[in-house]
C-alpha atoms as a PDB file:
ATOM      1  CA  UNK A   1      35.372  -0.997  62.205  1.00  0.00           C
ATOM      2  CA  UNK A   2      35.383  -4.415  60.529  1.00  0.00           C
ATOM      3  CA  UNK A   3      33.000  -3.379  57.842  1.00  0.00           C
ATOM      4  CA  UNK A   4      34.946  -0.304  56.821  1.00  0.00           C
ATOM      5  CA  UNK A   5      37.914  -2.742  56.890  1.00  0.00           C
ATOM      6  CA  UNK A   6      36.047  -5.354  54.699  1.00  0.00           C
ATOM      7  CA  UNK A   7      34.644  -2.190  52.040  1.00  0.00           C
ATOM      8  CA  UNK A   8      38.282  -1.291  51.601  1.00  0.00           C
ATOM      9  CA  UNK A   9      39.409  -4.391  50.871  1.00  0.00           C
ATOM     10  CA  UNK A  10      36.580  -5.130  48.687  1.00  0.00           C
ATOM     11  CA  UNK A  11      37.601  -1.542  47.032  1.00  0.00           C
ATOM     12  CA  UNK A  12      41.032  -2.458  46.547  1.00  0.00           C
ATOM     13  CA  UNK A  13      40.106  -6.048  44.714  1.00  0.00           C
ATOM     14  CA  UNK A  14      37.656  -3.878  42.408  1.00  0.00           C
ATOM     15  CA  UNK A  15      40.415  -0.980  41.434  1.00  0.00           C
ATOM     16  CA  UNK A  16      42.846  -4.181  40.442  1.00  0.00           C
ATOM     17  CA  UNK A  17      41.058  -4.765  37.168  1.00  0.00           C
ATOM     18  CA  UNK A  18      42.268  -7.214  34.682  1.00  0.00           C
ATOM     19  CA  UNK A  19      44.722  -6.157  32.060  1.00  0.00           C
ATOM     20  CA  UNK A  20      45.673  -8.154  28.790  1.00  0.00           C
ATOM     21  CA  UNK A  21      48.605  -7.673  26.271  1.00  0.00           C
ATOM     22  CA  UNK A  22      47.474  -6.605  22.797  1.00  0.00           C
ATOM     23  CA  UNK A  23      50.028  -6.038  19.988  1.00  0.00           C
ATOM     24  CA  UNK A  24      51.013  -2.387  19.299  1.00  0.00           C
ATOM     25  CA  UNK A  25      49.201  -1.372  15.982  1.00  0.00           C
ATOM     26  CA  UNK A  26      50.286   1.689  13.888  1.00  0.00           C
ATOM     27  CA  UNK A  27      50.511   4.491  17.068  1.00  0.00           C
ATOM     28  CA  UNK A  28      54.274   3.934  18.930  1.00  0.00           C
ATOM     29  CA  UNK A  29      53.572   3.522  22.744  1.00  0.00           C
ATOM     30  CA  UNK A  30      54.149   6.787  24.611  1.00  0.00           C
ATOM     31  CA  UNK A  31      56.562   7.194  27.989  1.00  0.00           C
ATOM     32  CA  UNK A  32      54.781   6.060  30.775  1.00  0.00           C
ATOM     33  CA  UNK A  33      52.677   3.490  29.415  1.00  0.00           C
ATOM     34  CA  UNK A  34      53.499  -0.442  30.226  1.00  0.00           C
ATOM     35  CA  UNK A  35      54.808  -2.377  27.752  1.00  0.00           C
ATOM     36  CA  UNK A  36      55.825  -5.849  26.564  1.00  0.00           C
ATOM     37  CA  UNK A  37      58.639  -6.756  24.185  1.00  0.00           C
ATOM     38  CA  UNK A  38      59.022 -10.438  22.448  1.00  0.00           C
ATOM     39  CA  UNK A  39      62.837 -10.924  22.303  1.00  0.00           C
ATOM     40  CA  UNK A  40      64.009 -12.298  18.834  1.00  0.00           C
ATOM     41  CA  UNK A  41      66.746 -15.027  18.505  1.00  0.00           C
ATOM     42  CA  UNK A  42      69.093 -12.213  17.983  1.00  0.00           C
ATOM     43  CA  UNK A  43      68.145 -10.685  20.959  1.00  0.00           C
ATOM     44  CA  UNK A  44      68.481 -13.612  23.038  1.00  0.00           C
ATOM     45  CA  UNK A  45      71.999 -13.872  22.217  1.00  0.00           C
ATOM     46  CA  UNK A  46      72.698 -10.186  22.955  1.00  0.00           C
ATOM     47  CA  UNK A  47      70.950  -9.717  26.057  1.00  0.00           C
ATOM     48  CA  UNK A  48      71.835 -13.367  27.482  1.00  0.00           C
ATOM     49  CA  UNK A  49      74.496 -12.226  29.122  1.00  0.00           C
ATOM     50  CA  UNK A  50      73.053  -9.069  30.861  1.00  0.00           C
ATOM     51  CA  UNK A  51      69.032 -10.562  31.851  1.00  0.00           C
ATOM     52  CA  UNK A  52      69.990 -14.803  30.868  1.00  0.00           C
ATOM     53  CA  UNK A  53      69.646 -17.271  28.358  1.00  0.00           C
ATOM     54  CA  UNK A  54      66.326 -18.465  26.934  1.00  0.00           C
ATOM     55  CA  UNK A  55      64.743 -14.900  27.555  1.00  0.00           C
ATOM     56  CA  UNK A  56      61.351 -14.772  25.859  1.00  0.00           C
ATOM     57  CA  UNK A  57      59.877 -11.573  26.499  1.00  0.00           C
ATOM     58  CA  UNK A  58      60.573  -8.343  28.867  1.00  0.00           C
ATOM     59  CA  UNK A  59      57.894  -6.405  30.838  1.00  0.00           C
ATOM     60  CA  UNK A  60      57.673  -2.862  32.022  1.00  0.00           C
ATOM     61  CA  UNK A  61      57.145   0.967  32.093  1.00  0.00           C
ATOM     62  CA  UNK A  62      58.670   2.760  28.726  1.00  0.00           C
ATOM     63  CA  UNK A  63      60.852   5.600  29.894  1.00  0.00           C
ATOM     64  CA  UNK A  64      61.896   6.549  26.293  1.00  0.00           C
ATOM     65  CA  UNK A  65      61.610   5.020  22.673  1.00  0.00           C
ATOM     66  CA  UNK A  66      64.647   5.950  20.519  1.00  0.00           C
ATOM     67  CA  UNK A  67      65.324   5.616  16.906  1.00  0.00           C
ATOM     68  CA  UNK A  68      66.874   2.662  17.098  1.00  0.00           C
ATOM     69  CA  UNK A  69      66.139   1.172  21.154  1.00  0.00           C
ATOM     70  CA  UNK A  70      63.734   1.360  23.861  1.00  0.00           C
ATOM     71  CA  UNK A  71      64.729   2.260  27.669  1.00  0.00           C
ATOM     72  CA  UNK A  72      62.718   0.181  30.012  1.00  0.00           C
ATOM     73  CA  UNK A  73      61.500   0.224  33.697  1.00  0.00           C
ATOM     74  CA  UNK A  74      61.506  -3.075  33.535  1.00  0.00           C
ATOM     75  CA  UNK A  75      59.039  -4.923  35.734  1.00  0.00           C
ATOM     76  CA  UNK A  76      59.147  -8.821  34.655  1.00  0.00           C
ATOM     77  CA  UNK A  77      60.967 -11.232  32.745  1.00  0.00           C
ATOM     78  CA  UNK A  78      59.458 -14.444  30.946  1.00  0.00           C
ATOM     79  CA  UNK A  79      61.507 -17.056  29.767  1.00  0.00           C
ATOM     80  CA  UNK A  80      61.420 -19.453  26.598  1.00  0.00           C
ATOM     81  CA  UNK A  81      60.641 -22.298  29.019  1.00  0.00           C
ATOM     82  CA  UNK A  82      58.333 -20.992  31.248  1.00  0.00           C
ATOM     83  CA  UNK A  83      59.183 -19.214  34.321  1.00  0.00           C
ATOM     84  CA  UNK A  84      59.083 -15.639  35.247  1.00  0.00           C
ATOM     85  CA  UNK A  85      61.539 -13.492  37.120  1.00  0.00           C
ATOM     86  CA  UNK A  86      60.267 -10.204  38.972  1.00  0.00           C
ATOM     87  CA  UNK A  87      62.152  -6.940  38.632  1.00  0.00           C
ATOM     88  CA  UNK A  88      62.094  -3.743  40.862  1.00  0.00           C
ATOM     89  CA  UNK A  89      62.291  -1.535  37.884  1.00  0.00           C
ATOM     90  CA  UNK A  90      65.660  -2.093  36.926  1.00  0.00           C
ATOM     91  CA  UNK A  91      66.391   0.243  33.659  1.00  0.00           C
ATOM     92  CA  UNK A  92      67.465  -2.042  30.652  1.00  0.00           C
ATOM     93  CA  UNK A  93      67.886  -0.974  26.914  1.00  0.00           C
ATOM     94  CA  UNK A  94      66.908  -3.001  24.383  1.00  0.00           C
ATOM     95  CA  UNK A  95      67.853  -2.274  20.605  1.00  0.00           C
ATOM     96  CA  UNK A  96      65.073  -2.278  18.011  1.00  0.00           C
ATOM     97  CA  UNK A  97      66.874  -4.886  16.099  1.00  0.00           C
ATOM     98  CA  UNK A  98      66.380  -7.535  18.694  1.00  0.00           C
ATOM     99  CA  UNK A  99      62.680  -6.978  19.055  1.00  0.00           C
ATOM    100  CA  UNK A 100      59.942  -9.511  17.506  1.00  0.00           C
ATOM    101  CA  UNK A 101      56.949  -7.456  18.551  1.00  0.00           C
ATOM    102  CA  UNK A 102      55.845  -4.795  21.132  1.00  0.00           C
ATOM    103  CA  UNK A 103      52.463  -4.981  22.851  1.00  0.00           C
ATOM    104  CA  UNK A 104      50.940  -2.549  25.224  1.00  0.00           C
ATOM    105  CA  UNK A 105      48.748  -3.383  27.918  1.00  0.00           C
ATOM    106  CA  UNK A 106      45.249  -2.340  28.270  1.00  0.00           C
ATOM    107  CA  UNK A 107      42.311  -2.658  30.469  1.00  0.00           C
ATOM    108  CA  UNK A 108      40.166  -6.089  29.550  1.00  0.00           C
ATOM    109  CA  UNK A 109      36.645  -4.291  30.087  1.00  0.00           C
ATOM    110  CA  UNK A 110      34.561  -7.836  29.993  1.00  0.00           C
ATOM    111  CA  UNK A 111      37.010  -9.568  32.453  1.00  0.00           C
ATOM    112  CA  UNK A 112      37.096  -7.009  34.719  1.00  0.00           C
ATOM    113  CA  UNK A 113      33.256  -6.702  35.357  1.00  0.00           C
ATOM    114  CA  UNK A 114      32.939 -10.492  35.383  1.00  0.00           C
ATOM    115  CA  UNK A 115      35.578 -10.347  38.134  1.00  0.00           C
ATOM    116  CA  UNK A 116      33.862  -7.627  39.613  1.00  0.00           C
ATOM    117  CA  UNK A 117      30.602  -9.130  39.611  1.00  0.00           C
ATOM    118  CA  UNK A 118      32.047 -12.262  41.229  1.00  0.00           C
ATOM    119  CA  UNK A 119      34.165 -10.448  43.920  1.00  0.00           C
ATOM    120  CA  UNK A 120      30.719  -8.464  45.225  1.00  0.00           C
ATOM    121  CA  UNK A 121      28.759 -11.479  44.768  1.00  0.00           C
ATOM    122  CA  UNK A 122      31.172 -13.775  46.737  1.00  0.00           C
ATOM    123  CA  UNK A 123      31.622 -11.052  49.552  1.00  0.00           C
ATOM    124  CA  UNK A 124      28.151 -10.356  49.445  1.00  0.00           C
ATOM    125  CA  UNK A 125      27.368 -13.964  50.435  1.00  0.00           C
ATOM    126  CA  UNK A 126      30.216 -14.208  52.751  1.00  0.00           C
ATOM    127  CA  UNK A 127      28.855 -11.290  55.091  1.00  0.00           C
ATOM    128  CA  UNK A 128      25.439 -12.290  54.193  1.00  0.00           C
ATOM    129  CA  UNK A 129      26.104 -16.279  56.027  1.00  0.00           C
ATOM    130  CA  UNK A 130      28.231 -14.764  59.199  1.00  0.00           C
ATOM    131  CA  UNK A 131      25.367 -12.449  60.033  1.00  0.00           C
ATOM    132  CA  UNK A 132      28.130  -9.587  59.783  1.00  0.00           C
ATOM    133  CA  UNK A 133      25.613  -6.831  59.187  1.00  0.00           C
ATOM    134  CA  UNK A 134      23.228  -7.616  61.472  1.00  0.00           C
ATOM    135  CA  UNK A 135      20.434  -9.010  58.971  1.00  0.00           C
ATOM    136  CA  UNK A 136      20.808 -12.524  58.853  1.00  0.00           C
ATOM    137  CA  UNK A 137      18.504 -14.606  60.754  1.00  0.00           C
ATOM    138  CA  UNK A 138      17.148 -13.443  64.048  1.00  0.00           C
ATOM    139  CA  UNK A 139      15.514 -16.934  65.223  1.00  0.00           C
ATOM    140  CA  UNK A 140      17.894 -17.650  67.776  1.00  0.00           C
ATOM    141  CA  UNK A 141      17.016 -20.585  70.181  1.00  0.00           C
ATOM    142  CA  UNK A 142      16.086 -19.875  73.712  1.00  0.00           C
ATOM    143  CA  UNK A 143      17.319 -22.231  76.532  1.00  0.00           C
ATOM    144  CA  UNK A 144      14.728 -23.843  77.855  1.00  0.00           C
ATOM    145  CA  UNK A 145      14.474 -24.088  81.922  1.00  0.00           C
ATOM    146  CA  UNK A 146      17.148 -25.464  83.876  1.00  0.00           C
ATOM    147  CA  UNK A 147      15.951 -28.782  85.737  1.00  0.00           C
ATOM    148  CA  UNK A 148      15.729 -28.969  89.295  1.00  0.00           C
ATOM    149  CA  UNK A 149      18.941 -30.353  91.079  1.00  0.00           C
ATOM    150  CA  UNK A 150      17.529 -33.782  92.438  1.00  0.00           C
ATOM    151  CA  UNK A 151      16.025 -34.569  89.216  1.00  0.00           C
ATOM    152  CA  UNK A 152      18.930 -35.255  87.025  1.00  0.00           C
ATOM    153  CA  UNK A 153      19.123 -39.273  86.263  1.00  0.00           C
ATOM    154  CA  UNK A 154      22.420 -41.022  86.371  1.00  0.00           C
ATOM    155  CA  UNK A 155      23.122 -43.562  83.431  1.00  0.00           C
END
């Protein structure tokens, strides 16, 4: 039972992957896909009120591109400043006007095998030093015999 425990949580670390945010070339993004869009100076002023000041960039799932907006499942929020705030997929229009740049994200190939690689290795050597699958080193040390009860010394 723990191994099958420790495989799926190894499983579920390797599924993660690592994702990075690359600008959208000529192809719009599709419905469905996650997206990331920098908020202009314009838009900062416009949505201040609705998602707060300083708002550098918004996160999330495109539900529909318009003409003129995009309708976001929003996910996260980054500010100007630093900082982050987490959303629950909150829907939030955003005019095309008040957008610097839209990037989609996409599967980093070489950073997810390197994390990959690293995960199994670092499991691997974790099971490997707790003897957990019953290969690890076998010399155990016998007790020797027990002395006899009037031969014990007192200090």
């Amino acid at each position: 039972m723990r191994l099958s425990g420790s495989a799926l949580v190894l499983g579920s670390v390797l599924l993660t992957g690592s994702y990075s945010l690359r600008p959208v070339g000529s192809t719009s993004p599709q419905p469905g896909e996650r997206v990331a869009l920098e908020i202009n100076d314009q838009g900062r002023v416009a949505l201040g009120g609705m998602i707060g000041p300083s708002l550098r960039r918004i996160e999330g799932t495109l539900i529909q591109q318009e003409p003129d907006a995009f309708l976001l499942s929003v996910r996260s929020i980054q500010y100007v400043h630093g900082g982050e705030q987490v959303w629950s997929g909150e829907r939030v229009r955003v005019n095309q006007e008040h957008v610097a740049s839209v990037f989609q994200r996409h599967l980093s190939k070489g950073r997810s095998v390197v994390f990959g690689v690293a995960t199994i290795g670092g499991f691997a050597a974790y099971m490997l030093t707790r003897d957990l699958l019953g290969i690890g080193n076998t010399d155990i040390e016998k007790p020797g015999p027990k002395p006899e009860p009037g031969s014990l010394v007192s200090p």
